[in-house]
C-alpha atoms as a PDB file:
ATOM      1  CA  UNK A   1     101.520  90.248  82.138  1.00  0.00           C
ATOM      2  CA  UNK A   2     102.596  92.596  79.400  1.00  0.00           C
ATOM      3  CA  UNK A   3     103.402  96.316  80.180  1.00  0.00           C
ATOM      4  CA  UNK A   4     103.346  98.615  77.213  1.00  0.00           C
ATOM      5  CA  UNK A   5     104.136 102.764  77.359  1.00  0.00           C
ATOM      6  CA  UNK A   6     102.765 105.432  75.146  1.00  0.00           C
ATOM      7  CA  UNK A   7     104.291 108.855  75.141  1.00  0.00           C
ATOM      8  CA  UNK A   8     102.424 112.468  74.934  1.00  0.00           C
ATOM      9  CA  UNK A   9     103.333 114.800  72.267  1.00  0.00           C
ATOM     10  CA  UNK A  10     102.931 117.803  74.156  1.00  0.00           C
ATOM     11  CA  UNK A  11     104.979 116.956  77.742  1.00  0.00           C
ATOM     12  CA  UNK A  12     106.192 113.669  76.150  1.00  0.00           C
ATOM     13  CA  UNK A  13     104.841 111.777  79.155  1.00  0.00           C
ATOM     14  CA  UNK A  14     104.667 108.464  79.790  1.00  0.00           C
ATOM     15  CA  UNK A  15     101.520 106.549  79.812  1.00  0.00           C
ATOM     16  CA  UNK A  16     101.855 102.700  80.575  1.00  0.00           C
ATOM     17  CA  UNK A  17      98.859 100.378  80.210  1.00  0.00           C
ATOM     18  CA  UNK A  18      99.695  96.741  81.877  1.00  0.00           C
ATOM     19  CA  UNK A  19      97.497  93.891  80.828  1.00  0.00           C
ATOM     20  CA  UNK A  20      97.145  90.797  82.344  1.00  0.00           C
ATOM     21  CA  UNK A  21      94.608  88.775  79.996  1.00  0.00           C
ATOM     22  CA  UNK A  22      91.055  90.259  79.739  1.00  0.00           C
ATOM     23  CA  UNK A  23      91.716  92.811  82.503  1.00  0.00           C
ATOM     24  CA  UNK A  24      94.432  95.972  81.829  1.00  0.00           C
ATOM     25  CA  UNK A  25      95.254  99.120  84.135  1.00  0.00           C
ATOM     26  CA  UNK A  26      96.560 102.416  82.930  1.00  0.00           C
ATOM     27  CA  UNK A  27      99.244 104.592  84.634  1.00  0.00           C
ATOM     28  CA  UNK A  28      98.891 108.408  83.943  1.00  0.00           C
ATOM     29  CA  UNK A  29      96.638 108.719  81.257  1.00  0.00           C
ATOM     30  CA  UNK A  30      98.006 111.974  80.054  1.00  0.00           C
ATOM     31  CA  UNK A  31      95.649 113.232  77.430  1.00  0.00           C
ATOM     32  CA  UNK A  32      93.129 112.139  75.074  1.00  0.00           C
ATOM     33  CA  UNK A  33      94.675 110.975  72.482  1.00  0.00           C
ATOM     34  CA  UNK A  34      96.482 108.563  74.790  1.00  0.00           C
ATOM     35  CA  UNK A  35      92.955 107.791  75.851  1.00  0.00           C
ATOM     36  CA  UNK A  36      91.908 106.759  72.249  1.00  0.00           C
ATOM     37  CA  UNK A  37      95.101 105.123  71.205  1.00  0.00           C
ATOM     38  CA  UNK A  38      94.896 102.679  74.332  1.00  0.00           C
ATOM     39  CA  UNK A  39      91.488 101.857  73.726  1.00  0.00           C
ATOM     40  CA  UNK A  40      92.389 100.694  70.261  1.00  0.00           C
ATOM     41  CA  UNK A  41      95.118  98.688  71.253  1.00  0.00           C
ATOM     42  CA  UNK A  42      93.348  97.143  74.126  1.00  0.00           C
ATOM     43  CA  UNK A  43      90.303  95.996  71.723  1.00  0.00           C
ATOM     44  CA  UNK A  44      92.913  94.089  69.774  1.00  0.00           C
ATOM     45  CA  UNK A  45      94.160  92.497  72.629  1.00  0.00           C
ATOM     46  CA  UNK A  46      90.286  91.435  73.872  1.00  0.00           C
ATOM     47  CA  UNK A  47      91.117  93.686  76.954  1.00  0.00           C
ATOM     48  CA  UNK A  48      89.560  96.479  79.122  1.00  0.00           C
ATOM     49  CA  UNK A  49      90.468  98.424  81.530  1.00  0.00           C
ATOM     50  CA  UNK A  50      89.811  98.022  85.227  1.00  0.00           C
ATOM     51  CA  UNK A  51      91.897 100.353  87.187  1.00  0.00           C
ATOM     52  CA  UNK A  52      93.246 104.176  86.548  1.00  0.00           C
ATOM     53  CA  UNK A  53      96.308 104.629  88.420  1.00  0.00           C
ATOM     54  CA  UNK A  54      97.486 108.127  89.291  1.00  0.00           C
ATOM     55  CA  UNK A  55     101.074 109.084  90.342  1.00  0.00           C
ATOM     56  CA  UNK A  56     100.375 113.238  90.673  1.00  0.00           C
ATOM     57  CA  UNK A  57      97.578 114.958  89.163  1.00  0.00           C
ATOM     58  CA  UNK A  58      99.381 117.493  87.268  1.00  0.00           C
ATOM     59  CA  UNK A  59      98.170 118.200  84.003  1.00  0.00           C
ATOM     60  CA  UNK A  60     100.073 116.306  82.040  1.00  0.00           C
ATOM     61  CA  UNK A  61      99.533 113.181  83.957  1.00  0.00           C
ATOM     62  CA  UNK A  62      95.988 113.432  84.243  1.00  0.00           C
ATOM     63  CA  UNK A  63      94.369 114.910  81.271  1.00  0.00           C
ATOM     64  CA  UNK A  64      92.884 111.946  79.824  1.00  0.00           C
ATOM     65  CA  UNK A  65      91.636 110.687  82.666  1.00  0.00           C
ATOM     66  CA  UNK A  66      88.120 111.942  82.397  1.00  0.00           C
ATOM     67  CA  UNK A  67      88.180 110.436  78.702  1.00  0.00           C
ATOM     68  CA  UNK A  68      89.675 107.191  79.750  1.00  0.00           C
ATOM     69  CA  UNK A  69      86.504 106.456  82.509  1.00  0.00           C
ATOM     70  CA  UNK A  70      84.275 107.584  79.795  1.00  0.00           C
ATOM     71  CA  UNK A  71      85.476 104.841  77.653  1.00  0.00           C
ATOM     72  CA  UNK A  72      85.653 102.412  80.568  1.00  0.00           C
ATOM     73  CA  UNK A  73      82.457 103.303  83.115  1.00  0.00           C
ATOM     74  CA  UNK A  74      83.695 100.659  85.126  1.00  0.00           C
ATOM     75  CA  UNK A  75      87.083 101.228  85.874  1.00  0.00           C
ATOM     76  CA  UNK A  76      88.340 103.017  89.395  1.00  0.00           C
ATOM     77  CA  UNK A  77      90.423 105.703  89.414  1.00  0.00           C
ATOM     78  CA  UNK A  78      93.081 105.585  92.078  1.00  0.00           C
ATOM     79  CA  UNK A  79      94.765 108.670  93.667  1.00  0.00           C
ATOM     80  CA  UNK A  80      96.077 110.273  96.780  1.00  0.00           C
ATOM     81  CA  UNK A  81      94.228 112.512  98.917  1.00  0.00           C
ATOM     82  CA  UNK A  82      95.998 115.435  98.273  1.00  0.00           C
ATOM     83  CA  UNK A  83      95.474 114.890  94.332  1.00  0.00           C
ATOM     84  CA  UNK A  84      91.988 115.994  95.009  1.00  0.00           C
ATOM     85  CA  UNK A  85      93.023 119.705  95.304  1.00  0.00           C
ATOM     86  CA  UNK A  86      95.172 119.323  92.364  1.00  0.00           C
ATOM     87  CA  UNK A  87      92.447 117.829  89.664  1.00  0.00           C
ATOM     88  CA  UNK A  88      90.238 120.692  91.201  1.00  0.00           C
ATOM     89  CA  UNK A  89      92.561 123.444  90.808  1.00  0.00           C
ATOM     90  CA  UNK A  90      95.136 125.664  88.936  1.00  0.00           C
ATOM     91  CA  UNK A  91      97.684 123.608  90.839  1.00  0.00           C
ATOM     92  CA  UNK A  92      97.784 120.513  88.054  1.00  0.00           C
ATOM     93  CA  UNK A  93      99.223 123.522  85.926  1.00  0.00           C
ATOM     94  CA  UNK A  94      96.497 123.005  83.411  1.00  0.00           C
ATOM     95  CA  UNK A  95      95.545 126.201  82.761  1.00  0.00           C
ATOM     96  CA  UNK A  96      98.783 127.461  82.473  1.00  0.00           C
ATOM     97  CA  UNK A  97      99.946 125.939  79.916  1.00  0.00           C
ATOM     98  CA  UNK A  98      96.504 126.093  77.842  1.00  0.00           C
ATOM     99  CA  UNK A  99      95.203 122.548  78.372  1.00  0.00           C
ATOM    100  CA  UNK A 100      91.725 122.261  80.238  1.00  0.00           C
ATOM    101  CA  UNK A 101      91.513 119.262  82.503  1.00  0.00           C
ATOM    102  CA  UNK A 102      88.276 117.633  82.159  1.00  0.00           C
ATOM    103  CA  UNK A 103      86.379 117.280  86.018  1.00  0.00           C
ATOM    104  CA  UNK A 104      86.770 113.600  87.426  1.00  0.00           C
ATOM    105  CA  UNK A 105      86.421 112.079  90.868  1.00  0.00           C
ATOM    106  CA  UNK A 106      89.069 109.543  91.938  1.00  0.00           C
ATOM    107  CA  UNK A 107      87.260 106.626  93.409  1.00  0.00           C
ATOM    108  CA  UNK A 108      89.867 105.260  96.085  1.00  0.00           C
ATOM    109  CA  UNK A 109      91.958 108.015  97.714  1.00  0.00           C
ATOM    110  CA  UNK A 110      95.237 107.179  98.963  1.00  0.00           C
ATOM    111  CA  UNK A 111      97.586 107.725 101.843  1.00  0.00           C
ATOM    112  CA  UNK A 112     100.542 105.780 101.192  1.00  0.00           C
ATOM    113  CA  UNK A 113     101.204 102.272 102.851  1.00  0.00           C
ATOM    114  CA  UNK A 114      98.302 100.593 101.266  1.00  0.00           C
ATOM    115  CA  UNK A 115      98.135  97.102  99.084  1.00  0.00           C
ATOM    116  CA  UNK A 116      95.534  96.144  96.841  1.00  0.00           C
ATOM    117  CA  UNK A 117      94.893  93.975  93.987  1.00  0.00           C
ATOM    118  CA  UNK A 118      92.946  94.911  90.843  1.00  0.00           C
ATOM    119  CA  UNK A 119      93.236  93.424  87.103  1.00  0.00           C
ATOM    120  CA  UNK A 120      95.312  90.298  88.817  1.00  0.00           C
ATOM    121  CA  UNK A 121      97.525  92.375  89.790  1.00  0.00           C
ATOM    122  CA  UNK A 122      98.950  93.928  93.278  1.00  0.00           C
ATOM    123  CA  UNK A 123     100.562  97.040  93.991  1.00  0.00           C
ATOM    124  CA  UNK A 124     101.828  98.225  96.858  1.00  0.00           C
ATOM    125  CA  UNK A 125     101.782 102.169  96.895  1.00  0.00           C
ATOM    126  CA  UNK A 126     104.410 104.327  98.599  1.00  0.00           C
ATOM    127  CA  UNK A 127     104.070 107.886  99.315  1.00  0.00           C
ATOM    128  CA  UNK A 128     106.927 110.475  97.609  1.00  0.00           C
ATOM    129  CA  UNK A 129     105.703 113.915  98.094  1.00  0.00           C
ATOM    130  CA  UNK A 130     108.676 116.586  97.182  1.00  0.00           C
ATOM    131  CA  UNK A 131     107.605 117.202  93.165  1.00  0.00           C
ATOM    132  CA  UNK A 132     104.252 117.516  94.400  1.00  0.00           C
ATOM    133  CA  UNK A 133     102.693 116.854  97.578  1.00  0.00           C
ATOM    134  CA  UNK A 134     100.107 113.802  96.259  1.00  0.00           C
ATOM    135  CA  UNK A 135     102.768 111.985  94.921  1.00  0.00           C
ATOM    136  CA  UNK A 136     103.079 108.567  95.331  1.00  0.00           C
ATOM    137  CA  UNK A 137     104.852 105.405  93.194  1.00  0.00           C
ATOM    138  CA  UNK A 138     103.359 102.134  92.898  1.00  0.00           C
ATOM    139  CA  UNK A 139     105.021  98.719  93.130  1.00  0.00           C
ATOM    140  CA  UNK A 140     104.584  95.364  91.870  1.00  0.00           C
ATOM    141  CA  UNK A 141     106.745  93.466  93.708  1.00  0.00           C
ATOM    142  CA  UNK A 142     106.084  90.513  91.908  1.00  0.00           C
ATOM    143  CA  UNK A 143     106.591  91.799  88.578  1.00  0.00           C
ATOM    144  CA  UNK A 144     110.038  93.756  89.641  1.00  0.00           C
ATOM    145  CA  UNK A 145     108.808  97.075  88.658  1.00  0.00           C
ATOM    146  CA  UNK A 146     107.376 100.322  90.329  1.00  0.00           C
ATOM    147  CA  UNK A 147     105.931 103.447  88.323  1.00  0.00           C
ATOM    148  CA  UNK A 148     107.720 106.302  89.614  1.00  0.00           C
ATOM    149  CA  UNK A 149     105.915 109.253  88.242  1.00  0.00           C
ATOM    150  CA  UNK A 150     107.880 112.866  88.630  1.00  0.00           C
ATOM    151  CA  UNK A 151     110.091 111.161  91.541  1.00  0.00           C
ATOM    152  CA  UNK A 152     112.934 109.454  90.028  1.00  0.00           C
ATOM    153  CA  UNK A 153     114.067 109.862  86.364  1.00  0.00           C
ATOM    154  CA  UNK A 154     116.902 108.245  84.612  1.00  0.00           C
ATOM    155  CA  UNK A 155     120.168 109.798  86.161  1.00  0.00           C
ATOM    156  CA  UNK A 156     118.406 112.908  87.966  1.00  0.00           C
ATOM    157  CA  UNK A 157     114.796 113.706  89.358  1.00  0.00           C
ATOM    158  CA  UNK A 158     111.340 115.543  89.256  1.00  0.00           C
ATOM    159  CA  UNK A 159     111.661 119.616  89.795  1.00  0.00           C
ATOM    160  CA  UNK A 160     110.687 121.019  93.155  1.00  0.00           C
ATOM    161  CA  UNK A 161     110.046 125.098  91.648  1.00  0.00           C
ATOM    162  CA  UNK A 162     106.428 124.185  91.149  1.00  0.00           C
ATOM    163  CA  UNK A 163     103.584 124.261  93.681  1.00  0.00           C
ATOM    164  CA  UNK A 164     104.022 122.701  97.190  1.00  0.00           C
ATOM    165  CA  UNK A 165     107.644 120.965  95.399  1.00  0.00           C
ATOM    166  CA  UNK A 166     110.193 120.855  97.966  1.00  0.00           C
ATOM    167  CA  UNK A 167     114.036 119.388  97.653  1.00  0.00           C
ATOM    168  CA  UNK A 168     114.380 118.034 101.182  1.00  0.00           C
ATOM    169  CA  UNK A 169     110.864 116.164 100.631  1.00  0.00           C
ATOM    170  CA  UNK A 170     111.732 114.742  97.232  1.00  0.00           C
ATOM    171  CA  UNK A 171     115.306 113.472  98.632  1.00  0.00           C
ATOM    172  CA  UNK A 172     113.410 111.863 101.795  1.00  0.00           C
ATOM    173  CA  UNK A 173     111.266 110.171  98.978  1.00  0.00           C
ATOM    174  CA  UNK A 174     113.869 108.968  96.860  1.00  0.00           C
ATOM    175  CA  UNK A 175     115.775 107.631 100.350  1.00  0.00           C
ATOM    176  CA  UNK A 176     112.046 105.670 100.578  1.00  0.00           C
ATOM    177  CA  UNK A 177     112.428 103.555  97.482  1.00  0.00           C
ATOM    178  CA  UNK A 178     116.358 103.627  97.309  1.00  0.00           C
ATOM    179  CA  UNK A 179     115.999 101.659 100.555  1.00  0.00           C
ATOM    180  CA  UNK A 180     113.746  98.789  99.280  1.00  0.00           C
ATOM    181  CA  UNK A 181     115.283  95.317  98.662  1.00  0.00           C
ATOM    182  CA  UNK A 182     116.535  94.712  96.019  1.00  0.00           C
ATOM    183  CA  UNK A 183     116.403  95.923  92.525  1.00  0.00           C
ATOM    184  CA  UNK A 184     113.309  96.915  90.452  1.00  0.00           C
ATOM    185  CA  UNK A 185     112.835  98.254  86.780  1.00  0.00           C
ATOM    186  CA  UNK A 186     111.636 101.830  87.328  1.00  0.00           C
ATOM    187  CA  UNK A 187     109.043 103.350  85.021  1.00  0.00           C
ATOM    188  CA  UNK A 188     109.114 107.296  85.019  1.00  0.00           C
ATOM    189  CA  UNK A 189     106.936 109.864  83.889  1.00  0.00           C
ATOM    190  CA  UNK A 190     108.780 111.151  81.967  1.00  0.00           C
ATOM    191  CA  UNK A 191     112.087 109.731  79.318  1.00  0.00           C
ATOM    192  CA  UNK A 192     113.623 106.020  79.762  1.00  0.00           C
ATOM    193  CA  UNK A 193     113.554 103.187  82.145  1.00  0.00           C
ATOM    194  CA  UNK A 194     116.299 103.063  84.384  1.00  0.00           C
ATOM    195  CA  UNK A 195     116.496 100.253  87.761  1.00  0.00           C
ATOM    196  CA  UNK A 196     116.717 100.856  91.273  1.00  0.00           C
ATOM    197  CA  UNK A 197     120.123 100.106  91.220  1.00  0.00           C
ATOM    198  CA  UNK A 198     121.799 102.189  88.667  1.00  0.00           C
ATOM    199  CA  UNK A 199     119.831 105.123  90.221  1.00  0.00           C
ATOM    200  CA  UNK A 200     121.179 104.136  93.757  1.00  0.00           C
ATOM    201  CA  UNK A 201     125.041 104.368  92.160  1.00  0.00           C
ATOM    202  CA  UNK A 202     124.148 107.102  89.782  1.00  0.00           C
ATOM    203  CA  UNK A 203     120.911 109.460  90.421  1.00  0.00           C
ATOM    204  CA  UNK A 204     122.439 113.066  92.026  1.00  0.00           C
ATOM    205  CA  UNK A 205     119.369 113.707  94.398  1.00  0.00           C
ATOM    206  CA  UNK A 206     120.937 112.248  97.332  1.00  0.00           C
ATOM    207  CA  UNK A 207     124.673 114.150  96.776  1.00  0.00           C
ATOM    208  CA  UNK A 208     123.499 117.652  95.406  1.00  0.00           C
ATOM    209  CA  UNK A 209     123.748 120.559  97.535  1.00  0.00           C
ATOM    210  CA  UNK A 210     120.107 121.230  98.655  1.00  0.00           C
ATOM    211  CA  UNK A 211     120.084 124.904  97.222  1.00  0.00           C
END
């Protein structure tokens, strides 16, 4: 299995595409030129996509979406149940920023809790409402990773000033993954890779003043 990350010009968000020989998932598709450029890349490898992964369906994270299951009819988008309102809505911050989210329908909505396998690969998805309220992370335990989304960044964390963000929420969610076993290499949406336990030691969510 071979994880790559491409990066948004406008947000600089992370997009990571994980293939895992014929069969590939995406993480955040975040707009359409992400769209295009993984399509390209996977067609070298002899690859296509099964599985959409969202971690939030704000703008940024989900613009290319709509492109991305163009491309690949086949493939099943994967959100939680609260993202719904967000794709819908002004809450994924779309139109506030100028950037039109194009209409999609995830095809298996989340709570949190849940394990599946797609591409060869399993997740296990835990739910971290606080930047948003659909947020959730997914793990592959047997890969030592997770995609965090807007949760957990390298040395701080995802802002709680937008709609339905909350501090207290977001520090109950980090307290969720900083209590798993171990240590994983943590994917964000957003700037570098960091690990479970650097952020444990270092991240300032769990020792800031809450206002």
């Amino acid at each position: 299995m071979q994880i790559y990350q491409e990066t948004s010009s406008m947000m600089h968000t992370n997009t990571y595409f994980a293939v895992e020989g014929e069969s590939a998932i995406v993480v955040d598709p975040g707009d359409n030129i992400c769209a295009e450029t993984i399509k390209l890349k996977l067609d070298a490898l002899g690859a296509r996509v099964k599985a959409i992964l969202i971690t939030h369906a704000h703008f940024d994270h989900i613009a290319g979406v709509a492109r991305l299951k163009a491309l690949y009819e086949s493939a099943k988008v994967y959100a939680h149940r609260e993202s719904v309102e967000y794709i819908r809505g002004k809450k994924n911050l779309g139109k506030y920023m100028g950037v039109k989210v194009e209409p999609f329908e995830p095809d298996v909505l989340l709570e949190g809790g849940e394990r599946f396998n797609v591409a060869g690969l399993e997740f296990d998805v835990i739910y971290t409402p606080g930047h948003s309220k659909d947020g959730v992370c997914y793990i592959m335990k047997d890969e030592g990773k997770i995609f965090t989304g807007d949760t957990i960044f390298f040395k701080t964390y995802g802002r709680t000033d937008l709609f339905d963000g909350d501090i207290v929420t977001l520090r109950q969610s980090a307290k969720k993954l900083f209590e798993l076993e171990g240590d994983y290499q943590l994917l964000p949406g957003h700037g570098e890779a960091t690990t479970l336990d650097f952020e444990r030691k270092n991240n300032p969510i769990l020792w800031e003043d809450e206002d």
